[in-house]
C-alpha atoms as a PDB file:
ATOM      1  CA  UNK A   1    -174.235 125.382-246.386  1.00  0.00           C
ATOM      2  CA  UNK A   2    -175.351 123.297-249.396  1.00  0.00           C
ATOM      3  CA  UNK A   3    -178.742 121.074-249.284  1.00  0.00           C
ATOM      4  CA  UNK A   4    -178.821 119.394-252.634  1.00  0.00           C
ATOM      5  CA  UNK A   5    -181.543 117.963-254.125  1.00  0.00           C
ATOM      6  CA  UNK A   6    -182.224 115.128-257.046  1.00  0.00           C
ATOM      7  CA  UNK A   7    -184.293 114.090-259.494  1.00  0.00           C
ATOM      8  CA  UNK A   8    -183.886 112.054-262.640  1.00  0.00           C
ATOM      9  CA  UNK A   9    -183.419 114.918-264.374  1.00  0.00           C
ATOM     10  CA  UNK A  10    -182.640 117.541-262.617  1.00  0.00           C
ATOM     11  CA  UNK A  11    -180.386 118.459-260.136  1.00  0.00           C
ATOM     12  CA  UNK A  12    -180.992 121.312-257.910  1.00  0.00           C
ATOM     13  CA  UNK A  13    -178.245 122.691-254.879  1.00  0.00           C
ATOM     14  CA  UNK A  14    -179.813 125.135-252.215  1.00  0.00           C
ATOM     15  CA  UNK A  15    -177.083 127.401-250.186  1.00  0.00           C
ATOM     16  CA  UNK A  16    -177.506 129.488-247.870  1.00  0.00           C
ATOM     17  CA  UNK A  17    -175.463 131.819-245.110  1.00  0.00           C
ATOM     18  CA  UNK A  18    -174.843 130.086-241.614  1.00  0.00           C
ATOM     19  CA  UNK A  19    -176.584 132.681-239.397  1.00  0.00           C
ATOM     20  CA  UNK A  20    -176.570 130.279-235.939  1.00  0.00           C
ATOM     21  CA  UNK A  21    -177.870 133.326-233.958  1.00  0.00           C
ATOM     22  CA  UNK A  22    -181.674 133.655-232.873  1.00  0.00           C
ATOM     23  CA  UNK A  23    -183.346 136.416-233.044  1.00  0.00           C
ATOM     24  CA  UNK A  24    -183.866 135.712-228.789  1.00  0.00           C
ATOM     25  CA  UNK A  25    -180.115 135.237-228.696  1.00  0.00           C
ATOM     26  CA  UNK A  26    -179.295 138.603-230.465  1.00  0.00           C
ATOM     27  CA  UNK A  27    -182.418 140.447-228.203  1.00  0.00           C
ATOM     28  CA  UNK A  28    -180.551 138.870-224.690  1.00  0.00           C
ATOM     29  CA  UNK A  29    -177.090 139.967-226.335  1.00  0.00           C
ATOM     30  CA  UNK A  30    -178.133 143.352-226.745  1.00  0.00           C
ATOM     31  CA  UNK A  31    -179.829 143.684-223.907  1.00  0.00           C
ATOM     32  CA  UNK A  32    -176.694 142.702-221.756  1.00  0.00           C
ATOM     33  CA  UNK A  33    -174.518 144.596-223.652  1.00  0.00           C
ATOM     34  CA  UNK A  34    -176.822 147.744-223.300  1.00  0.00           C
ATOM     35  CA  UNK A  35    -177.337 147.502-219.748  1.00  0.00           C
ATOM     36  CA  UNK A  36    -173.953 147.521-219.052  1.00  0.00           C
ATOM     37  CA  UNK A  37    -172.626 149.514-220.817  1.00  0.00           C
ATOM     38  CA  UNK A  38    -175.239 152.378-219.768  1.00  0.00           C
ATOM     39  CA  UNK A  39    -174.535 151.477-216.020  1.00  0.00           C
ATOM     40  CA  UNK A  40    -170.870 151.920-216.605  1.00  0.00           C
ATOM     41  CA  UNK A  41    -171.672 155.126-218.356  1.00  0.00           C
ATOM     42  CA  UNK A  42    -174.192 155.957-215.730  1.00  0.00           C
ATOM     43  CA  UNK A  43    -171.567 156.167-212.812  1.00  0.00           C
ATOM     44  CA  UNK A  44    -168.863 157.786-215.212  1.00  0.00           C
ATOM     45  CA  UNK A  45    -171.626 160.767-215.964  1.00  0.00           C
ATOM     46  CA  UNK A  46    -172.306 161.007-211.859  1.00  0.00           C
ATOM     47  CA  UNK A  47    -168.558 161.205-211.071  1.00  0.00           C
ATOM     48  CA  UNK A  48    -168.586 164.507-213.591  1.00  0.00           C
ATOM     49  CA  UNK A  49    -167.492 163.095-216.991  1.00  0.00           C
ATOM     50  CA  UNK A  50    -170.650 163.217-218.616  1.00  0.00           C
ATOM     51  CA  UNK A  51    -169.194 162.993-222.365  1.00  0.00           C
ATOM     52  CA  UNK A  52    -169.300 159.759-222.181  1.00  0.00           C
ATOM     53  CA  UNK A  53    -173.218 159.263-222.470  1.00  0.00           C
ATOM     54  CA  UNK A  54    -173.570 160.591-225.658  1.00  0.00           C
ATOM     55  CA  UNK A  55    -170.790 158.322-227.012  1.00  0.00           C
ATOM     56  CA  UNK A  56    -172.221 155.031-225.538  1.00  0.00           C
ATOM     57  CA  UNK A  57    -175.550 155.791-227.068  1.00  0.00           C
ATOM     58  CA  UNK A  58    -173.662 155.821-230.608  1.00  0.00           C
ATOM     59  CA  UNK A  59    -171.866 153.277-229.962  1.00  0.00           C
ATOM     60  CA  UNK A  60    -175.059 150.888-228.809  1.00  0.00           C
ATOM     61  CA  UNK A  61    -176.684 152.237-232.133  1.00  0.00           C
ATOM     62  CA  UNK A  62    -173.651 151.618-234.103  1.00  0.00           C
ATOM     63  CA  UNK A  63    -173.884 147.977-232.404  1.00  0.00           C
ATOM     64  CA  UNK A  64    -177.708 147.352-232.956  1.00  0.00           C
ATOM     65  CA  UNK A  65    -176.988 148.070-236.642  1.00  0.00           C
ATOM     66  CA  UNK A  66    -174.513 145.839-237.268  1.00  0.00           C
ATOM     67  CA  UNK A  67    -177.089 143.123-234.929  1.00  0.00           C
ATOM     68  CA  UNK A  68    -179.739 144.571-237.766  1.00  0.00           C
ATOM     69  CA  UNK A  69    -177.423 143.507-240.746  1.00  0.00           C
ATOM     70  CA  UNK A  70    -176.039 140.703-239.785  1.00  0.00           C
ATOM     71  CA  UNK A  71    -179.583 138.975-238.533  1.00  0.00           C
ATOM     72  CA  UNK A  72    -180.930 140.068-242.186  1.00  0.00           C
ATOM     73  CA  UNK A  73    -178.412 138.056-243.609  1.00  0.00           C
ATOM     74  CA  UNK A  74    -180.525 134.637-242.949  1.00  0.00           C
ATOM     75  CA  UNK A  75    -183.022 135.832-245.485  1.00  0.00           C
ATOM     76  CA  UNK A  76    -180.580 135.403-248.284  1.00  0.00           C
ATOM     77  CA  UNK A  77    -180.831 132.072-250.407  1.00  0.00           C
ATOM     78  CA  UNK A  78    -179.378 131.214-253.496  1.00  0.00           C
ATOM     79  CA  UNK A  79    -180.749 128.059-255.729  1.00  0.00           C
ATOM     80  CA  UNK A  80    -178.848 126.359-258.634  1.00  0.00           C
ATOM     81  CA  UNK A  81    -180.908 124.100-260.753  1.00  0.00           C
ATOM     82  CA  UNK A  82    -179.444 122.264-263.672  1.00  0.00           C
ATOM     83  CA  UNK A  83    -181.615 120.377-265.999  1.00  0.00           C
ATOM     84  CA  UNK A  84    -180.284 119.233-269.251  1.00  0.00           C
ATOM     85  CA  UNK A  85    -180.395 122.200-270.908  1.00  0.00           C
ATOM     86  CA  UNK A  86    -180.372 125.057-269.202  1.00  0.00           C
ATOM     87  CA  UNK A  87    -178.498 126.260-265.406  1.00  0.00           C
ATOM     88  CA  UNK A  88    -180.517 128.779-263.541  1.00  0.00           C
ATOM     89  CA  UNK A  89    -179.719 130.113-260.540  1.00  0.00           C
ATOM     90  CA  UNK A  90    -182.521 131.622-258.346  1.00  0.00           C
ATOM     91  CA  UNK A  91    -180.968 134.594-255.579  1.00  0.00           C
ATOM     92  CA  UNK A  92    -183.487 135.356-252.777  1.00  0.00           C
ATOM     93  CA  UNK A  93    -183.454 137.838-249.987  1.00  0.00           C
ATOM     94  CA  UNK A  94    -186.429 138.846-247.907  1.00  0.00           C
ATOM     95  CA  UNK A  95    -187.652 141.482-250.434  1.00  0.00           C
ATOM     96  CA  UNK A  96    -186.282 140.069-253.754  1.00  0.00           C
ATOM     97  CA  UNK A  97    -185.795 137.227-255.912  1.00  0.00           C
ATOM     98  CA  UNK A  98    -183.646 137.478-259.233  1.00  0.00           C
ATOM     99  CA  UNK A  99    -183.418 134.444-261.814  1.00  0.00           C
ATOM    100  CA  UNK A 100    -180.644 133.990-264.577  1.00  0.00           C
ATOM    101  CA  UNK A 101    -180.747 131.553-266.651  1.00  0.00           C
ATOM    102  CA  UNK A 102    -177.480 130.175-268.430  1.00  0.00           C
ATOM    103  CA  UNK A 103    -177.491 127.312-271.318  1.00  0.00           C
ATOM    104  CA  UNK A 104    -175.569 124.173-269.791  1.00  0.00           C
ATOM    105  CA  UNK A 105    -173.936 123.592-272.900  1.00  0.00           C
ATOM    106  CA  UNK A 106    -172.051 126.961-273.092  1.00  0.00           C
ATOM    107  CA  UNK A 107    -171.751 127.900-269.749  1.00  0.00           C
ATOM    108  CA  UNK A 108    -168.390 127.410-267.532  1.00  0.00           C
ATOM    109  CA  UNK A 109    -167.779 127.572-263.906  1.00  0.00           C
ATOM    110  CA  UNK A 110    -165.011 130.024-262.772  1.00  0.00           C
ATOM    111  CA  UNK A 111    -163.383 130.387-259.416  1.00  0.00           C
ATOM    112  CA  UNK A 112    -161.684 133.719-259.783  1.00  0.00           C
ATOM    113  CA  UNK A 113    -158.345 134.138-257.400  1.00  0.00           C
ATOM    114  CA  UNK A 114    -158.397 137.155-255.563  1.00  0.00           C
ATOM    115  CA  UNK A 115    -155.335 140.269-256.191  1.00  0.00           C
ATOM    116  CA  UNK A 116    -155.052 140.434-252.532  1.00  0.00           C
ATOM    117  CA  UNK A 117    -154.857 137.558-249.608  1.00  0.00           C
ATOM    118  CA  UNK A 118    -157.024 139.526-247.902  1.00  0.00           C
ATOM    119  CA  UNK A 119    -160.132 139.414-249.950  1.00  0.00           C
ATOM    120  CA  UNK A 120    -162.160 136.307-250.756  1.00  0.00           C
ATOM    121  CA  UNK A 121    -162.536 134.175-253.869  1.00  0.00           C
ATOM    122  CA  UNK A 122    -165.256 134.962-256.478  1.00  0.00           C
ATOM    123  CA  UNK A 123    -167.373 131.838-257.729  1.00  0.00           C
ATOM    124  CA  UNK A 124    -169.289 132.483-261.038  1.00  0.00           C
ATOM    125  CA  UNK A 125    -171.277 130.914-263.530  1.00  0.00           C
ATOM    126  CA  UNK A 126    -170.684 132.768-267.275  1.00  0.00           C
ATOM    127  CA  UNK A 127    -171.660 132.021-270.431  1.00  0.00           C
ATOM    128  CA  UNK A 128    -171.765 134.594-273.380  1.00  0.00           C
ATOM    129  CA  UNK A 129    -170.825 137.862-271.710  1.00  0.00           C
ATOM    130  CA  UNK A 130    -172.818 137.683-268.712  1.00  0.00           C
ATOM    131  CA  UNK A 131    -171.758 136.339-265.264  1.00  0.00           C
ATOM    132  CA  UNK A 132    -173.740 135.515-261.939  1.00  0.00           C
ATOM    133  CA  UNK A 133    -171.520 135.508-258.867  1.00  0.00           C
ATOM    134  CA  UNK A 134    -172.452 132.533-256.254  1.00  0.00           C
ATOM    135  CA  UNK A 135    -171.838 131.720-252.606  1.00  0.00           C
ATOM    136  CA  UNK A 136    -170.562 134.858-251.553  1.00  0.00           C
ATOM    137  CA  UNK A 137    -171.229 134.327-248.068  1.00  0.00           C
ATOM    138  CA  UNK A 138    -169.507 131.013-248.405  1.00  0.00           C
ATOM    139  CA  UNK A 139    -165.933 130.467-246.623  1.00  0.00           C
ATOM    140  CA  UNK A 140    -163.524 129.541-248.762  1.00  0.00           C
ATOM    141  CA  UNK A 141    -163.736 125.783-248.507  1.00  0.00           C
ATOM    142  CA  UNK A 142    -167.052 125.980-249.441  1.00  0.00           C
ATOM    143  CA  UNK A 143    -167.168 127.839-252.033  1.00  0.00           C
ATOM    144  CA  UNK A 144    -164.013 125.604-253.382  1.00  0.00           C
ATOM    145  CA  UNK A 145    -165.711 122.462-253.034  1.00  0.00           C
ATOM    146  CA  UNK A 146    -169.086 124.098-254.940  1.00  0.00           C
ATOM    147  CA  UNK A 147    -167.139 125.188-257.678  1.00  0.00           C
ATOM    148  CA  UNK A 148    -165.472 121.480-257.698  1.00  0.00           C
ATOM    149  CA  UNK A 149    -168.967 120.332-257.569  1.00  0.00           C
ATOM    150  CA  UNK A 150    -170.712 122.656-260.310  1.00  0.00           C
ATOM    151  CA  UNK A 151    -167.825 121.865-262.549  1.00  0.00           C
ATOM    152  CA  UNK A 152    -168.483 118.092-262.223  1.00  0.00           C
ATOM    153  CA  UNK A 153    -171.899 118.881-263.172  1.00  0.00           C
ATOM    154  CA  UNK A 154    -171.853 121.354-265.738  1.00  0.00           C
ATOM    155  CA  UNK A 155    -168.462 120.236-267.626  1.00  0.00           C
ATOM    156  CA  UNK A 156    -166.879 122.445-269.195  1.00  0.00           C
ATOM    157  CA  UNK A 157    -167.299 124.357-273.295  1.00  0.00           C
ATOM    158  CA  UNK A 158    -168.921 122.423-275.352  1.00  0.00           C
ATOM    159  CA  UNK A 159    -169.139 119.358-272.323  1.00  0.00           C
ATOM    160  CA  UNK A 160    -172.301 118.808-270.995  1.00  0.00           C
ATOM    161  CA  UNK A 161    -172.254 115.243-268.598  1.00  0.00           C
ATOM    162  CA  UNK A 162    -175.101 113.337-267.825  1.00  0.00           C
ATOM    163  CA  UNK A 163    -176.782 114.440-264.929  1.00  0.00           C
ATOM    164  CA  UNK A 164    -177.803 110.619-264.363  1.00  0.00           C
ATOM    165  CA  UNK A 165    -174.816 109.724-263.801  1.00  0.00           C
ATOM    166  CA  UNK A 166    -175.196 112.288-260.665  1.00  0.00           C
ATOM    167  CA  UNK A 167    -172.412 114.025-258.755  1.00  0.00           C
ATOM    168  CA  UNK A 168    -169.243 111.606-258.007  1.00  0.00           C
END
């Protein structure tokens, strides 16, 4: 999900994970899921196979954690700004916040193909020997049409456009 943002100078692109469930959706969810699966279990353990309680209580923990991780995810921001100089590119999550800075005129965009069809793209932002990946909670259309975007804007070697002229 990309919010972008403009100035005359600068041009700054917020993205961020689509997390569409609520922390009340994920409560009612769990809820559900708990109660019946401990009912079921329930009547199981009263007809003699008792086993299975301890099972469905890992199994609701292995679920809440995965609830847990993938709720946390909404926390996580990332923030490209490009001035005329200089690309930065801001990574939040609820604890942390780390900044690299890149200078626009040697830095490139790269959209690295994956070695299997099973694993996702990788979108980075290098320039002299370091990297910053982007977007990594992007789907793959997205994070294509940021790195069509970011290339636009950054240009490539030794190429820095106008940011006036503004994204086409």
């Amino acid at each position: 999900m990309e919010a972008p943002q403009q100035t005359r100078d600068t041009v700054r692109i917020v993205i961020c994970p689509n997390c569409s469930l609520t922390l009340k959706g994920a409560a009612l969810f769990f809820g559900g899921l708990c109660f019946f699966c401990f009912t079921l279990a329930g009547l199981l353990a009263l007809r003699g196979m008792w086993p299975i309680l301890p099972f469905c209580g890992l199994e609701m923990l292995l679920v809440g954690w995965a609830l847990h991780a993938s709720l946390a995810r909404r926390y996580r921001t990332e923030i490209i700004t490009l001035t005329e100089s200089d690309v930065s590119v801001e990574s939040h999550d609820r604890a942390n916040c780390l900044r690299t800075v890149f200078p626009r005129h040697w830095a490139q965009v790269k959209l690295r193909r994956p070695a299997s069809s099973l694993h996702p793209s990788r979108l980075t932002i290098e320039s002299h020997g370091r990297r910053c990946e982007l977007g990594s909670f992007l789907t793959e259309e997205e994070r294509c049409g940021l790195a069509i975007r970011l290339q636009r804007l950054i240009g490539r070697i030794n190429e820095s456009p106008s940011l006036a002229m503004g994204p086409e």
